[in-house]
C-alpha atoms as a PDB file:
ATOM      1  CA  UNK A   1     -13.502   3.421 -87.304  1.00  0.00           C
ATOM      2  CA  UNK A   2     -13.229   6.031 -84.565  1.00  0.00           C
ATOM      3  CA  UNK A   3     -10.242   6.979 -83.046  1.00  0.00           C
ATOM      4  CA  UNK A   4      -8.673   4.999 -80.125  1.00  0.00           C
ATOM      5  CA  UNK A   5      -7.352   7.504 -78.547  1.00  0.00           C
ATOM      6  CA  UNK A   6     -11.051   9.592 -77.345  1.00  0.00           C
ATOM      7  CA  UNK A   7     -12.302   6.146 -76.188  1.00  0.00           C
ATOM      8  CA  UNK A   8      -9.677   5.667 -73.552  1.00  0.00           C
ATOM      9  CA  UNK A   9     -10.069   9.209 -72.417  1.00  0.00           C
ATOM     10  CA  UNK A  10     -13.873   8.875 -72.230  1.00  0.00           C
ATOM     11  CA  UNK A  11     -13.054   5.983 -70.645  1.00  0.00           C
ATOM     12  CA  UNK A  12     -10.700   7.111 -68.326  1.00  0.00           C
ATOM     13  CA  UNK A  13     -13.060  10.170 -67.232  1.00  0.00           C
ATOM     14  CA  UNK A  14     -16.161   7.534 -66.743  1.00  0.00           C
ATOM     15  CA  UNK A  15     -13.494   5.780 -64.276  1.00  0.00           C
ATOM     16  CA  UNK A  16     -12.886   8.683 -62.349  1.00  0.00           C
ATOM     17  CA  UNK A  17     -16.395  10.160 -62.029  1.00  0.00           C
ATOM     18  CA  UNK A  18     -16.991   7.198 -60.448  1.00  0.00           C
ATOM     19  CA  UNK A  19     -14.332   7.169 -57.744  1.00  0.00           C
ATOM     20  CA  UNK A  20     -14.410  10.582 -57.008  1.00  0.00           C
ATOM     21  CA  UNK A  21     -17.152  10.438 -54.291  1.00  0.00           C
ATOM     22  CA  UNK A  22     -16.079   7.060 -52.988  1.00  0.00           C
ATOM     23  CA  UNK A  23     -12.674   9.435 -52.615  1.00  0.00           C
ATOM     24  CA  UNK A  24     -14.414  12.449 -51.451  1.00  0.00           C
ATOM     25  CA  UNK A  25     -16.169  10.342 -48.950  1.00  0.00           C
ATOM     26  CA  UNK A  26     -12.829   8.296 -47.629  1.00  0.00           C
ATOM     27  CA  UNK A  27     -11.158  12.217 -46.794  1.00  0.00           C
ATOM     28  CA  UNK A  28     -11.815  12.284 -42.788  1.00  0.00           C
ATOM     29  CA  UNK A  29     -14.382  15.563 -42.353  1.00  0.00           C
ATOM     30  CA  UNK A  30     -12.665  18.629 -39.893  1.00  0.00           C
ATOM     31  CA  UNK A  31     -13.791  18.015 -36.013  1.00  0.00           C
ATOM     32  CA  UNK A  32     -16.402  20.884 -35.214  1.00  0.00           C
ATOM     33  CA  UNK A  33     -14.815  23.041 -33.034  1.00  0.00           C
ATOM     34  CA  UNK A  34     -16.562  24.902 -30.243  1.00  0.00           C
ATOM     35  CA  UNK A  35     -14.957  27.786 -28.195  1.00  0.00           C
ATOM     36  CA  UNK A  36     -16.570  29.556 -25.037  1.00  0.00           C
ATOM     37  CA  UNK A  37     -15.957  33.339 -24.846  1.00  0.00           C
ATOM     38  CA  UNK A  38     -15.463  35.048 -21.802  1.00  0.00           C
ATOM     39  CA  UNK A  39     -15.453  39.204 -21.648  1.00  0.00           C
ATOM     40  CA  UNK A  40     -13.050  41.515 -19.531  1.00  0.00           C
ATOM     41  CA  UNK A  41     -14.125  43.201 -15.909  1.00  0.00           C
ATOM     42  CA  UNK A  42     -17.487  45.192 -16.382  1.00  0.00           C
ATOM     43  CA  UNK A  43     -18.082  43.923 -19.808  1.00  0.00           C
ATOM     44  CA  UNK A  44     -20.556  41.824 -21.858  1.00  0.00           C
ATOM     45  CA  UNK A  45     -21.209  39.368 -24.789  1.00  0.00           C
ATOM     46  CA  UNK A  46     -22.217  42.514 -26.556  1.00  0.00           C
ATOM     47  CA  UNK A  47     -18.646  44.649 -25.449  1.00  0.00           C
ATOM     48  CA  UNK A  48     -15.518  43.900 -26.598  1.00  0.00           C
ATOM     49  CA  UNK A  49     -16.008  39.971 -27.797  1.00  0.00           C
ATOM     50  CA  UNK A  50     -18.726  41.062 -29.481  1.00  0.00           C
ATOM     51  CA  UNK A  51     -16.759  41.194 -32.990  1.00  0.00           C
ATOM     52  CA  UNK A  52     -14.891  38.297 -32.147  1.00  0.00           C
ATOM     53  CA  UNK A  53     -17.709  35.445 -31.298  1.00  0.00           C
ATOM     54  CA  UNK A  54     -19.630  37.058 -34.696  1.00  0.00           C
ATOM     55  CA  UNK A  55     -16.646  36.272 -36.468  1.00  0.00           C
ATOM     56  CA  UNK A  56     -15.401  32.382 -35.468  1.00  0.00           C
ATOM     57  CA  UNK A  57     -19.588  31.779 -35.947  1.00  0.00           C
ATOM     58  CA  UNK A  58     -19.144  33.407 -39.263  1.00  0.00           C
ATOM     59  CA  UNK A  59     -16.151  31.032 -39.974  1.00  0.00           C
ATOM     60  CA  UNK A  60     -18.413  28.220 -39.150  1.00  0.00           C
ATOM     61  CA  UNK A  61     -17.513  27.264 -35.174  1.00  0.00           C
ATOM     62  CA  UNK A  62     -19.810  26.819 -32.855  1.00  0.00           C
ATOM     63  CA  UNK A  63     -19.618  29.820 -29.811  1.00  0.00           C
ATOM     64  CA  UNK A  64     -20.933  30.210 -26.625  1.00  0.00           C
ATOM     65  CA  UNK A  65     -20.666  34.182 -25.567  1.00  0.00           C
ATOM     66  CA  UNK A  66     -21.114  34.362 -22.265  1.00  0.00           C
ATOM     67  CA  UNK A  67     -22.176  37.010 -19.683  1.00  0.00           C
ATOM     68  CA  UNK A  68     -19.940  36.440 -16.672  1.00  0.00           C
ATOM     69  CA  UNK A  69     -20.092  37.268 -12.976  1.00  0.00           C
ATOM     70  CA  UNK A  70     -17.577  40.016 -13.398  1.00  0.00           C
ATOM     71  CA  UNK A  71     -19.685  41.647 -15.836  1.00  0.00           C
ATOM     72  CA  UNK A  72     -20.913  45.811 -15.404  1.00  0.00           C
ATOM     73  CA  UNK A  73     -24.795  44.254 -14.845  1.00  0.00           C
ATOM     74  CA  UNK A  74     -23.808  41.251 -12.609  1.00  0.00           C
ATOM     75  CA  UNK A  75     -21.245  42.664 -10.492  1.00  0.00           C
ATOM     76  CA  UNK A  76     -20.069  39.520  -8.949  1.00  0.00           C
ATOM     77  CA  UNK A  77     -23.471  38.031  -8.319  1.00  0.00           C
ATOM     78  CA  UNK A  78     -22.009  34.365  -8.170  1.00  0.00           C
ATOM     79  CA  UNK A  79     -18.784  33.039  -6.671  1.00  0.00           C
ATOM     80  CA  UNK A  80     -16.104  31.152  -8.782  1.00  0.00           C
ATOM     81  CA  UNK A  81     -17.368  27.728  -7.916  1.00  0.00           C
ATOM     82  CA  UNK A  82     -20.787  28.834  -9.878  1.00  0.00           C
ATOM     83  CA  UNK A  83     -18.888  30.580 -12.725  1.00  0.00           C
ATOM     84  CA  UNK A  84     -16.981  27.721 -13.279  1.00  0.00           C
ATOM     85  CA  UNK A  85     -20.267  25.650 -13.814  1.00  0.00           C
ATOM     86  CA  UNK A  86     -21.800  27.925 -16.312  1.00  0.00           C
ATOM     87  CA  UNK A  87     -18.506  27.336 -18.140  1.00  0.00           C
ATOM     88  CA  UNK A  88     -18.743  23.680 -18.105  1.00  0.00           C
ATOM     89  CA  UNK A  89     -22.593  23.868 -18.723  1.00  0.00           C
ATOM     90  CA  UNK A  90     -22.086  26.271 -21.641  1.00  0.00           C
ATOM     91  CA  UNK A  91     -18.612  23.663 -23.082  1.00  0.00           C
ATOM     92  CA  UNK A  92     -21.452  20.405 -22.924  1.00  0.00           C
ATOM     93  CA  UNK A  93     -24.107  22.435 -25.179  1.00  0.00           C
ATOM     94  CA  UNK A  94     -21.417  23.029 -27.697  1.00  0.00           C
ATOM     95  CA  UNK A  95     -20.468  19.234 -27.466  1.00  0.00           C
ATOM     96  CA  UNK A  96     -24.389  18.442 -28.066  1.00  0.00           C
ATOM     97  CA  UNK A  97     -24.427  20.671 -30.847  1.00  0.00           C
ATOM     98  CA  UNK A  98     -21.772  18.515 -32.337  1.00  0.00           C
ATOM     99  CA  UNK A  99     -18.495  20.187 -31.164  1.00  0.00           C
ATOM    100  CA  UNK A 100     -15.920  17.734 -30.845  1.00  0.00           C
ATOM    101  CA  UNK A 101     -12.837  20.115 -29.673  1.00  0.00           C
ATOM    102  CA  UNK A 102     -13.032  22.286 -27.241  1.00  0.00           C
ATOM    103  CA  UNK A 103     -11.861  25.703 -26.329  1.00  0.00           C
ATOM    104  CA  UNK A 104     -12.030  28.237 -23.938  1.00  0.00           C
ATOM    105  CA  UNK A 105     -10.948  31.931 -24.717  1.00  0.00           C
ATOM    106  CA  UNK A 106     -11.227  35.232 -22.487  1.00  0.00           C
ATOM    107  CA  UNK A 107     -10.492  38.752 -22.788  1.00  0.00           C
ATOM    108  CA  UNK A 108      -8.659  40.405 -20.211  1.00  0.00           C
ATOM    109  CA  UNK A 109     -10.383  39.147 -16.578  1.00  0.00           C
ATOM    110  CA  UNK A 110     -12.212  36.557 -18.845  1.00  0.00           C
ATOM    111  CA  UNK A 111      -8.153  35.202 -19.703  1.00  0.00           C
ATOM    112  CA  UNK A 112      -7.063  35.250 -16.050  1.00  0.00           C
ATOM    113  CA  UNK A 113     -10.545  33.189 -15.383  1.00  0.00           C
ATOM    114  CA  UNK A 114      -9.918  31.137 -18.203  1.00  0.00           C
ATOM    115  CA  UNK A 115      -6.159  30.755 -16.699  1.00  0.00           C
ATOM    116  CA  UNK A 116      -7.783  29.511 -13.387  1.00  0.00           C
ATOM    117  CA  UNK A 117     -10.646  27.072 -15.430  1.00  0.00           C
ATOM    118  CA  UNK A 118      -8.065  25.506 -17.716  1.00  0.00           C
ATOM    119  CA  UNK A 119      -6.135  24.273 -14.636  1.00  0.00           C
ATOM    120  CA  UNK A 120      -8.643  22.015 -13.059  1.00  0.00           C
ATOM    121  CA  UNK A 121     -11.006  20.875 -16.249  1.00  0.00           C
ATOM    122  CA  UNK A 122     -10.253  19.088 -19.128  1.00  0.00           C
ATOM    123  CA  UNK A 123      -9.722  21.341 -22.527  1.00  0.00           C
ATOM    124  CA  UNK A 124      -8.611  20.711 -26.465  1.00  0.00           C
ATOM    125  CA  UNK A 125      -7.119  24.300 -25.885  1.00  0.00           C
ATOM    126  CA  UNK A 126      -7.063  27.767 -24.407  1.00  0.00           C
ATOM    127  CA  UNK A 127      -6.595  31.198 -25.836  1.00  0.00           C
ATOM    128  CA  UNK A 128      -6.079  33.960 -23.390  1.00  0.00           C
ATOM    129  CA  UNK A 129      -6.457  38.043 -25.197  1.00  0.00           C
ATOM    130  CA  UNK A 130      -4.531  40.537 -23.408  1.00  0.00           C
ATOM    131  CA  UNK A 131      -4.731  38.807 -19.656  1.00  0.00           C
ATOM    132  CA  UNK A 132      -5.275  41.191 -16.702  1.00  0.00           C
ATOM    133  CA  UNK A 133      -6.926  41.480 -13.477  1.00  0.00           C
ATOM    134  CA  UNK A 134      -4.004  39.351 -11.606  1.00  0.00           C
ATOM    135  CA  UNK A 135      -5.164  39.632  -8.180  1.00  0.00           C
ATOM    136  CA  UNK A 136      -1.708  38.882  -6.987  1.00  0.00           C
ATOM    137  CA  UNK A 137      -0.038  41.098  -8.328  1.00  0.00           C
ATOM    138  CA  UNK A 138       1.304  43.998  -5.166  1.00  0.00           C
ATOM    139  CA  UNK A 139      -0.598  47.470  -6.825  1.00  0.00           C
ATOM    140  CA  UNK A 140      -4.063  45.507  -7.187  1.00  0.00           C
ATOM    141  CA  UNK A 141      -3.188  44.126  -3.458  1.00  0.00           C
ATOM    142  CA  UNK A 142      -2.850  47.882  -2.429  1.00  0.00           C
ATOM    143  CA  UNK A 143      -6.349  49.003  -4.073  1.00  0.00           C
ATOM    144  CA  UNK A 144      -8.330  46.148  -2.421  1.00  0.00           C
ATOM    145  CA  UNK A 145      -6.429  44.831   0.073  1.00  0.00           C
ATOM    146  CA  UNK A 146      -8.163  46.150   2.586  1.00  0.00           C
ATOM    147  CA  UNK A 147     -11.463  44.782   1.855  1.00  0.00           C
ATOM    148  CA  UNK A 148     -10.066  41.496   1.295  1.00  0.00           C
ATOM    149  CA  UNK A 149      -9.329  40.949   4.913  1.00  0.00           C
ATOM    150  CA  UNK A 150     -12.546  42.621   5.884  1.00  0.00           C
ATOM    151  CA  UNK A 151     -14.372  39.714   3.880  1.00  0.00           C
ATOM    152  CA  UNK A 152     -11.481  37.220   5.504  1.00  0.00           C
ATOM    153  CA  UNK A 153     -12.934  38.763   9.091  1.00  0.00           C
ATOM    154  CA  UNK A 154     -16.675  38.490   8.132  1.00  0.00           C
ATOM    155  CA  UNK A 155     -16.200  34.606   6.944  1.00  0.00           C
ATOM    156  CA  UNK A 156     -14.569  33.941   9.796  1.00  0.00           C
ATOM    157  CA  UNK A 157     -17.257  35.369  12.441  1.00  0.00           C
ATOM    158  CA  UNK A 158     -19.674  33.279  10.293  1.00  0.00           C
ATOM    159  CA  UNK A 159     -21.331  36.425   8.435  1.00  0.00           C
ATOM    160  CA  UNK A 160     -19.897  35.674   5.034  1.00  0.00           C
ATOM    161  CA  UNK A 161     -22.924  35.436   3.673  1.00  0.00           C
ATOM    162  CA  UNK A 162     -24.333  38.912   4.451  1.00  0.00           C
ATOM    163  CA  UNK A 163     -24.061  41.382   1.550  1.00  0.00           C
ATOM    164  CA  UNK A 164     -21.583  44.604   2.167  1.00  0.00           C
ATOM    165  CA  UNK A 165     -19.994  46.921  -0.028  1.00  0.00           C
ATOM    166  CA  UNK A 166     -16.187  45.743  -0.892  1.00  0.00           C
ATOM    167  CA  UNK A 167     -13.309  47.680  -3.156  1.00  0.00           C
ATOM    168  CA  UNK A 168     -13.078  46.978  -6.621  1.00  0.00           C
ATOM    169  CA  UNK A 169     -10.483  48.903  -8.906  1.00  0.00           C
ATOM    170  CA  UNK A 170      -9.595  48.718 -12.781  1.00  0.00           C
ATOM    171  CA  UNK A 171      -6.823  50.809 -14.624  1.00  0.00           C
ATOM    172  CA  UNK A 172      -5.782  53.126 -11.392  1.00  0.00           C
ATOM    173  CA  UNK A 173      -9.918  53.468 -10.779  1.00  0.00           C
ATOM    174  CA  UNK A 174     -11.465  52.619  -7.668  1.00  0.00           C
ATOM    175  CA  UNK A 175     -15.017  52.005  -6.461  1.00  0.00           C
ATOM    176  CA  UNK A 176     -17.115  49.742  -4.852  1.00  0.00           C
ATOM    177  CA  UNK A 177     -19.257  46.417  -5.159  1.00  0.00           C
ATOM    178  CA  UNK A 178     -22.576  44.913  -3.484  1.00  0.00           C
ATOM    179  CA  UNK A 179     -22.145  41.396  -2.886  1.00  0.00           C
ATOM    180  CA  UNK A 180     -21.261  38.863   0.126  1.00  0.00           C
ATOM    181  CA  UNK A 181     -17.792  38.266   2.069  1.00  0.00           C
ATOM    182  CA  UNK A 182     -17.923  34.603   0.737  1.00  0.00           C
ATOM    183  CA  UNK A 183     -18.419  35.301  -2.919  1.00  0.00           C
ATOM    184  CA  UNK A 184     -15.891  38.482  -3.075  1.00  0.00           C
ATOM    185  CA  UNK A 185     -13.204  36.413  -1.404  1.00  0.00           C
ATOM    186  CA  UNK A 186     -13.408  33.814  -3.824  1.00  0.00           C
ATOM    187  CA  UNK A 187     -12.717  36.567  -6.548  1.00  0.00           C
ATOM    188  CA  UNK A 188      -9.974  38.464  -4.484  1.00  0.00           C
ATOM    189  CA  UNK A 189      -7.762  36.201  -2.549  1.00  0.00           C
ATOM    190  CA  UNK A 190      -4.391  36.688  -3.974  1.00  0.00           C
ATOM    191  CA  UNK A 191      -3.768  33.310  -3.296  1.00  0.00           C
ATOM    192  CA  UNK A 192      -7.136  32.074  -4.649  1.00  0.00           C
ATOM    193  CA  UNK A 193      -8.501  31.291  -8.338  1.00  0.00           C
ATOM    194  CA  UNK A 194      -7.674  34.624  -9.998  1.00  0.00           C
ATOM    195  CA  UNK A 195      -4.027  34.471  -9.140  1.00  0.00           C
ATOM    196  CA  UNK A 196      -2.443  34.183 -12.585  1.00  0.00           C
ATOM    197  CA  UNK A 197       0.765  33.192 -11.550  1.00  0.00           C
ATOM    198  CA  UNK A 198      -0.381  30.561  -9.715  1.00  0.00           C
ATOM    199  CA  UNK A 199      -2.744  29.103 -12.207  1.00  0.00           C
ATOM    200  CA  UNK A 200      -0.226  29.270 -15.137  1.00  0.00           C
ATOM    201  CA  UNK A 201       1.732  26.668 -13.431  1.00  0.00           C
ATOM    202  CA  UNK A 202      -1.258  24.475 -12.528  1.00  0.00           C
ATOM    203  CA  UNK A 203      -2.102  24.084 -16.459  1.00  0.00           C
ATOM    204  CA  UNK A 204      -1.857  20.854 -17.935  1.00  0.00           C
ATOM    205  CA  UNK A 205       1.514  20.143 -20.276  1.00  0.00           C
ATOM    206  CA  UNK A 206      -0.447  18.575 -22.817  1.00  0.00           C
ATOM    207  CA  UNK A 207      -2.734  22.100 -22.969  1.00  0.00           C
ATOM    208  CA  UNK A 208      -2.002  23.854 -26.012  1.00  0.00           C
ATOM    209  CA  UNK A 209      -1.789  27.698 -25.516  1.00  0.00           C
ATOM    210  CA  UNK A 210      -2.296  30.824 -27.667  1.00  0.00           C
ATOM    211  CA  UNK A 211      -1.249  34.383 -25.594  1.00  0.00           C
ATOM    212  CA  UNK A 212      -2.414  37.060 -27.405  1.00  0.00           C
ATOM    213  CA  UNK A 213      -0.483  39.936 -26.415  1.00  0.00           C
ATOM    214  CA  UNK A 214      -1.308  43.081 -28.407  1.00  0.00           C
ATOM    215  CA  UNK A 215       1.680  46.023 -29.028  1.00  0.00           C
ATOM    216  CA  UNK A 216      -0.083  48.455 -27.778  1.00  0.00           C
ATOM    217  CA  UNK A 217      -1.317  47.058 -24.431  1.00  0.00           C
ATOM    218  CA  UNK A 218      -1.223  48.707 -20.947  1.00  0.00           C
ATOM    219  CA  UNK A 219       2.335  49.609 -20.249  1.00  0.00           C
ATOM    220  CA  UNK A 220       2.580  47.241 -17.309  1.00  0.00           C
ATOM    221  CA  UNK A 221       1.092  44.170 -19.352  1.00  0.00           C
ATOM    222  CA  UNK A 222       3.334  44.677 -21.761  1.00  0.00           C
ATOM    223  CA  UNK A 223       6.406  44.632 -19.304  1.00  0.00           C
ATOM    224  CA  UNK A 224       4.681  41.261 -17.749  1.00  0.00           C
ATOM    225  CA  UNK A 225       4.131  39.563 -21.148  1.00  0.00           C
ATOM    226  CA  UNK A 226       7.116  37.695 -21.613  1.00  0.00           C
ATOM    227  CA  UNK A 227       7.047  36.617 -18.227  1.00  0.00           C
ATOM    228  CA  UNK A 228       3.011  35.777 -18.498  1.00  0.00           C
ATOM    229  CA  UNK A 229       4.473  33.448 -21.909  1.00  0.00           C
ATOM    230  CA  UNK A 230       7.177  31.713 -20.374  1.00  0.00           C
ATOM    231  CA  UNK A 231       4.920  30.662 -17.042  1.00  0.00           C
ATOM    232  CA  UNK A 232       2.919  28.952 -19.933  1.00  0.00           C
ATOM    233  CA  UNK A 233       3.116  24.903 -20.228  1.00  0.00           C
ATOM    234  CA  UNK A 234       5.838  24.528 -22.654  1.00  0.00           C
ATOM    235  CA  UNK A 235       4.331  22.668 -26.140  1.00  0.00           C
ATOM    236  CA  UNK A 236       4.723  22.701 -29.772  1.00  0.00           C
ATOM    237  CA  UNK A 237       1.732  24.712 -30.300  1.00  0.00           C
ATOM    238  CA  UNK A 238       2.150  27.372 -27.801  1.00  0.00           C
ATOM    239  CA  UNK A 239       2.310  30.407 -29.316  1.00  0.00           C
ATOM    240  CA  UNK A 240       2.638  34.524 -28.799  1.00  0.00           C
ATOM    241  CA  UNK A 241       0.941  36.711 -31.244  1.00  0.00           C
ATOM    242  CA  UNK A 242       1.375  40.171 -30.984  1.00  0.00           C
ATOM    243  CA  UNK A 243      -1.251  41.970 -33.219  1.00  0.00           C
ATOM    244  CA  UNK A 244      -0.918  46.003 -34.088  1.00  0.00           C
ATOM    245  CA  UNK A 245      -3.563  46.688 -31.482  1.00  0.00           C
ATOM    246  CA  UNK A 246      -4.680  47.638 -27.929  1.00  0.00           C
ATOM    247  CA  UNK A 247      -6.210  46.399 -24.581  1.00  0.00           C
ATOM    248  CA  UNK A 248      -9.684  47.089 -25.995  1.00  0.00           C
ATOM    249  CA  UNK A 249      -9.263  45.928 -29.865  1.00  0.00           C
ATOM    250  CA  UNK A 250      -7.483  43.220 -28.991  1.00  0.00           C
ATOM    251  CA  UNK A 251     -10.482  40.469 -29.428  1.00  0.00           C
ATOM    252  CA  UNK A 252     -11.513  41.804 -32.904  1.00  0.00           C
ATOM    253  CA  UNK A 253      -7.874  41.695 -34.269  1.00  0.00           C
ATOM    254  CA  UNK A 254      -7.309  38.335 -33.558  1.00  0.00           C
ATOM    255  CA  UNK A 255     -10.124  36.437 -34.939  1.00  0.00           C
ATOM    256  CA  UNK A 256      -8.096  35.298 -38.366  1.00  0.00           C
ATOM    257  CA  UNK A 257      -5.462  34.084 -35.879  1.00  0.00           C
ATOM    258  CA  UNK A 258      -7.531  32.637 -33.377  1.00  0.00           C
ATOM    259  CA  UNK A 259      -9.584  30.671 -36.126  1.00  0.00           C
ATOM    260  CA  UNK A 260      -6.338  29.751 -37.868  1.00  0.00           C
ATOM    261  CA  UNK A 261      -4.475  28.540 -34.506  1.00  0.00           C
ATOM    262  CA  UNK A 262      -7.542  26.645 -33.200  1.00  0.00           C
ATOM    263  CA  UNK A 263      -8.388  24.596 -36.742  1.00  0.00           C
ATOM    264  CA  UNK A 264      -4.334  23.818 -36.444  1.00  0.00           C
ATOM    265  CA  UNK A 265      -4.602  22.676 -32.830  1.00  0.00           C
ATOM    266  CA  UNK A 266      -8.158  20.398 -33.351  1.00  0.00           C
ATOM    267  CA  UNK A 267      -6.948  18.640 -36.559  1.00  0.00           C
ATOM    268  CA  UNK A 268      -3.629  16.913 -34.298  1.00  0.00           C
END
């Protein structure tokens, strides 16, 4: 006679081969989760983000790196009405590709823009890297202020539409930009789309945040960045990280976080 006690194990095994896909197959699969990627002021897909959409694609989410009207070879081409389109026209190609939470993140400029996007359009979640470029804020008013109410005096005598040369500045560095009154006034109004302040308190409270605020960022970001967190809708998955890194590494630093925050935010 053979022993009892193999039986019930072979038995036992058979039992569970046979549940295990009926199991595997009851475990509800991850959403797909698909994040658009914006670049800082005269940058590019192939700049700074560059490390960072190559990495969330290698991690398996679907990306959409996008060149941007602020960008060094569009140099404000298209006003923020039109940027905000190729946003939401870049967010429903991920969803067709099978995305089912969505994200928007942005590097420098890109974060303020994302700010200012997040606060009128529907989002799973938004991660701004190193935010800067607050129009509002009084030392960018003094480097373009000027121009800004030449473009307010050219819209108003109906020639907003004509292209001039207006100031731009970055970093304590000034020079200039070839584009209409109309479309650099929608970019430089301190009270317009790229005030930060302004659309930190328009963001949803349900809108998950993640602020990344590297150590070694420009002195006057870093004095701002508390400030920058606390304007931030208050909810349990707003975060600060603060990775050992700089204005311009920031993006590549933060793709393990990024990754990790946005898989925690997409599976409540």
């Amino acid at each position: 006679m053979k022993p009892l006690l193999p039986y019930f194990i072979r038995s036992a095994l058979f039992v569970l081969a046979l549940a295990l896909p009926f199991a595997a197959s009851a475990q509800p699969s991850p959403p797909v989760i698909g994040i658009v990627i914006m670049h800082g002021k005269g940058g590019s897909p192939d700049g700074l983000v560059r490390t960072l959409a190559a990495g969330l694609e290698q991690k398996g989410y679907q990306v959409a790196n996008l060149e941007m009207p602020w960008s060094r070879k569009r140099a404000y081409d298209k006003d923020v009405a039109a940027a905000e389109q190729e946003v939401g026209t870049a967010l429903n190609e991920l969803r067709g590709k099978g995305a089912k939470k969505l994200f928007v993140a942005g590097h420098s400029q890109g974060a303020v823009f994302a700010l200012h996007y997040a606060s009128k359009h529907p989002l799973d979640g938004l991660i701004i890297i190193a935010p800067g470029g607050n129009v509002a804020h009084a030392f960018y008013r003094q480097q373009v202020g000027t121009s800004v109410s030449r473009a307010r005096n050219l819209l108003a005598s109906g020639k907003g539409n004509e292209p001039g040369e207006f100031d731009e500045s970055e970093g304590g560095k000034n020079w200039t930009v070839h584009t209409t009154a109309a479309v650099y006034l929608s970019w430089f109004d301190p009270d317009g789309a790229m005030n930060q302040e302004k659309s930190s308190r328009a963001l949803p409270k349900s809108l998950p945040v993640l602020h990344v605020a590297p150590t070694s960022d420009y002195p006057a970001l870093l004095r701002a960045k508390q400030q920058m967190f606390d304007a931030l809708p208050d909810h349990p998955l707003k975060k600060l990280y603060e990775p050992s890194s700089d204005h311009r590494k920031a993006p590549r630093d933060s793709v393990d976080e990024i990754a990790r925050w946005a898989a925690e935010v997409a599976a409540r």
